[in-house]
Protein backbone atom coordinates (compact mmCIF):
# COMPACT_ATOMS: atom_id res chain seq x y z
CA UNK A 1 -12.40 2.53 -15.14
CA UNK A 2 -9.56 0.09 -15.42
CA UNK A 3 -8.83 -3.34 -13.70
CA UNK A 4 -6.21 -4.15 -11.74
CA UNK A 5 -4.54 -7.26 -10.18
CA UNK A 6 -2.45 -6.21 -7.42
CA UNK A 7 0.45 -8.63 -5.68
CA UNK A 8 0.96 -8.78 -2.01
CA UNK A 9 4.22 -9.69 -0.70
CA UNK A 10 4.15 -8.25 2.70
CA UNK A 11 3.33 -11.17 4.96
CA UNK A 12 1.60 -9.47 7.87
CA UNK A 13 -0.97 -8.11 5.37
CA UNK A 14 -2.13 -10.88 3.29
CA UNK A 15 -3.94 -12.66 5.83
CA UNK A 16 -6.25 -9.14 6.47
CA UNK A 17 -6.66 -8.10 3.02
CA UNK A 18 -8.22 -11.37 2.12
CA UNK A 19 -10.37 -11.71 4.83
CA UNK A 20 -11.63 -7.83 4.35
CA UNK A 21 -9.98 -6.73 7.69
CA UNK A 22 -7.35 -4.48 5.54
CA UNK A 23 -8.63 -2.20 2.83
CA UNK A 24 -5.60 0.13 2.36
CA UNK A 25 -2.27 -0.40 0.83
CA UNK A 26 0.30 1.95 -0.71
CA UNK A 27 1.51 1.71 -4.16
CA UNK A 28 4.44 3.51 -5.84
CA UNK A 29 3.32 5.89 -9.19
CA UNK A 30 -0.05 7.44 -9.81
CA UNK A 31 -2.43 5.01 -11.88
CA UNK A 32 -5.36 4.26 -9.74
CA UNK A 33 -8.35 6.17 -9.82
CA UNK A 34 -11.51 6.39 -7.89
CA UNK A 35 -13.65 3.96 -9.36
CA UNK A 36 -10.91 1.52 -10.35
CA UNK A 37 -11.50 -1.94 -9.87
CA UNK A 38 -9.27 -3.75 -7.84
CA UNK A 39 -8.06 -7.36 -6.83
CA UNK A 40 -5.46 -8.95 -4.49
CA UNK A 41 -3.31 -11.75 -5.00
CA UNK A 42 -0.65 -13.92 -2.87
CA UNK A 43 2.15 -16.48 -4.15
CA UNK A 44 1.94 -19.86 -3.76
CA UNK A 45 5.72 -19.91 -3.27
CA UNK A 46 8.36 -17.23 -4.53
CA UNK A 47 6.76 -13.87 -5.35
CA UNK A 48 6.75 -13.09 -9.09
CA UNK A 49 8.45 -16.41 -9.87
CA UNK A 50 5.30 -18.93 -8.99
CA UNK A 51 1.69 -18.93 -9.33
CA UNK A 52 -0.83 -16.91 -7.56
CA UNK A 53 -2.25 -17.95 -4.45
CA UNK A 54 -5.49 -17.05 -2.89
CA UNK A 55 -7.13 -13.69 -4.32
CA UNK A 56 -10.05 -11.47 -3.58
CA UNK A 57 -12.61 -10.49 -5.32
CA UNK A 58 -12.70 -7.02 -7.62
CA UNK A 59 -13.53 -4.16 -5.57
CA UNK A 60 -14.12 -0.53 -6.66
CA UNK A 61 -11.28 2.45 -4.84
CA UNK A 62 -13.54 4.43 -2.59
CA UNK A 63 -10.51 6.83 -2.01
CA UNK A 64 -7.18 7.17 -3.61
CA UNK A 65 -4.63 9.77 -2.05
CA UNK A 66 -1.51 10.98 -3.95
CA UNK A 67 1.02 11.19 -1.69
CA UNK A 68 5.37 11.53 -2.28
CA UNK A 69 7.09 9.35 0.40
CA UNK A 70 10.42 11.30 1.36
CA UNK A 71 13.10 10.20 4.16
CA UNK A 72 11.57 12.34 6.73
CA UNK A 73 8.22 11.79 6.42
CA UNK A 74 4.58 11.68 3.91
CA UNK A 75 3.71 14.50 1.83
CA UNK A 76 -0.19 15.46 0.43
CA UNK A 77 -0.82 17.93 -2.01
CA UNK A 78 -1.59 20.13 1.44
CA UNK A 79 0.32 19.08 4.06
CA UNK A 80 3.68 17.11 5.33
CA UNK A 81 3.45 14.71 7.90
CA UNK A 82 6.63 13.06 9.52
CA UNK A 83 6.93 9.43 10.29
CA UNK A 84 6.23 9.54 14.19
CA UNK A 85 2.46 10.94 13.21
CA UNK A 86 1.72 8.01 11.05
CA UNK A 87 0.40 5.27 13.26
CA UNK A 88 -3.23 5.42 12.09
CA UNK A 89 -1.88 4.81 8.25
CA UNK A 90 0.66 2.27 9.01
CA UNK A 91 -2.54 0.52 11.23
CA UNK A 92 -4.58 0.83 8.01
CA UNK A 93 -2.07 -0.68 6.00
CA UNK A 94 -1.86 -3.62 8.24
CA UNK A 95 1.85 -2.73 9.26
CA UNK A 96 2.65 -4.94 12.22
CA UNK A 97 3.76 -3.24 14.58
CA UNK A 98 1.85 -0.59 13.26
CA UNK A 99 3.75 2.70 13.95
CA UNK A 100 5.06 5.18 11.44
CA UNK A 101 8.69 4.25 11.59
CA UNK A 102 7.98 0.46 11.47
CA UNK A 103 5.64 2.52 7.93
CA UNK A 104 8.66 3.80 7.05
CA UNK A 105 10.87 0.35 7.58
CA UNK A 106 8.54 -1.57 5.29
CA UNK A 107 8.24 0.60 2.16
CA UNK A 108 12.03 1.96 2.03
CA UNK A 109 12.80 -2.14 2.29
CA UNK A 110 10.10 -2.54 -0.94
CA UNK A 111 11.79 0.80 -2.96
CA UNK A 112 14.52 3.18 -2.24
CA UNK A 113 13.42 6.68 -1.31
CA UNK A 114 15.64 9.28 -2.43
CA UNK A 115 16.02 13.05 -0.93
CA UNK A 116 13.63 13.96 -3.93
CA UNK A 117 10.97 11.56 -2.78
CA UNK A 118 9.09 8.56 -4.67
CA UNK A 119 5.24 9.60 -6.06
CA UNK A 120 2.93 7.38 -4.72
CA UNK A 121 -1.08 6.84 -3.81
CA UNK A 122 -2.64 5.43 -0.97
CA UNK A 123 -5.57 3.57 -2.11
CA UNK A 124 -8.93 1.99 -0.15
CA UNK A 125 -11.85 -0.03 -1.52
């Protein structure tokens, strides 16, 4: 079991994830585990260049999903799912408004996604 201290930088989220209402996010690479412990931060002014703002308390990852984010759409290790199909996940993530594409807007804004695809994990405590 590791700890981790997780920033948030997309506005619309930070409110929900530290008042409990959002308990997803998605994170680029494959470190988390089930069982993890987890905490969320904010910025008291710029992100990564002042001090952290409000954060949560630790919380153990009830699930973590690998997942490779592509141009067209989500991948699992059993099945692809394009963009329009991902309301529910983009809801869960607190994307506002919470549709696939605007899914898709957020996290090719926060990494470029190549042809190949970027390895990541959705996580929720």
């Amino acid at each position: 079991m590791k700890k981790w201290n997780i920033s948030l930088t997309y506005a619309p989220k930070i409110t929900g994830v530290l008042d409990g209402s959002i308990r997803q996010t998605i994170r680029t690479g494959r470190k988390f585990s089930v069982g993890d412990l987890v905490s969320f931060h904010g910025w008291e002014g710029t992100p990564y260049r002042s001090k952290w703002a409000a954060r949560t308390a630790y919380a153990p990852l009830k699930d973590v999903i690998p997942i490779t984010i592509l141009p067209r759409g989500l991948t699992t290790p059993h099945e692809f799912r394009p963009w329009h199909v991902l309301d529910e996940i983009a809801r869960l993530d607190g994307i506002e408004p919470p549709t696939g594409a605007e899914l898709y807007r957020v996290l090719s804004a926060l990494n470029p996604i190549p042809q190949s695809g970027v390895e990541a994990q959705i996580i929720r405590w």
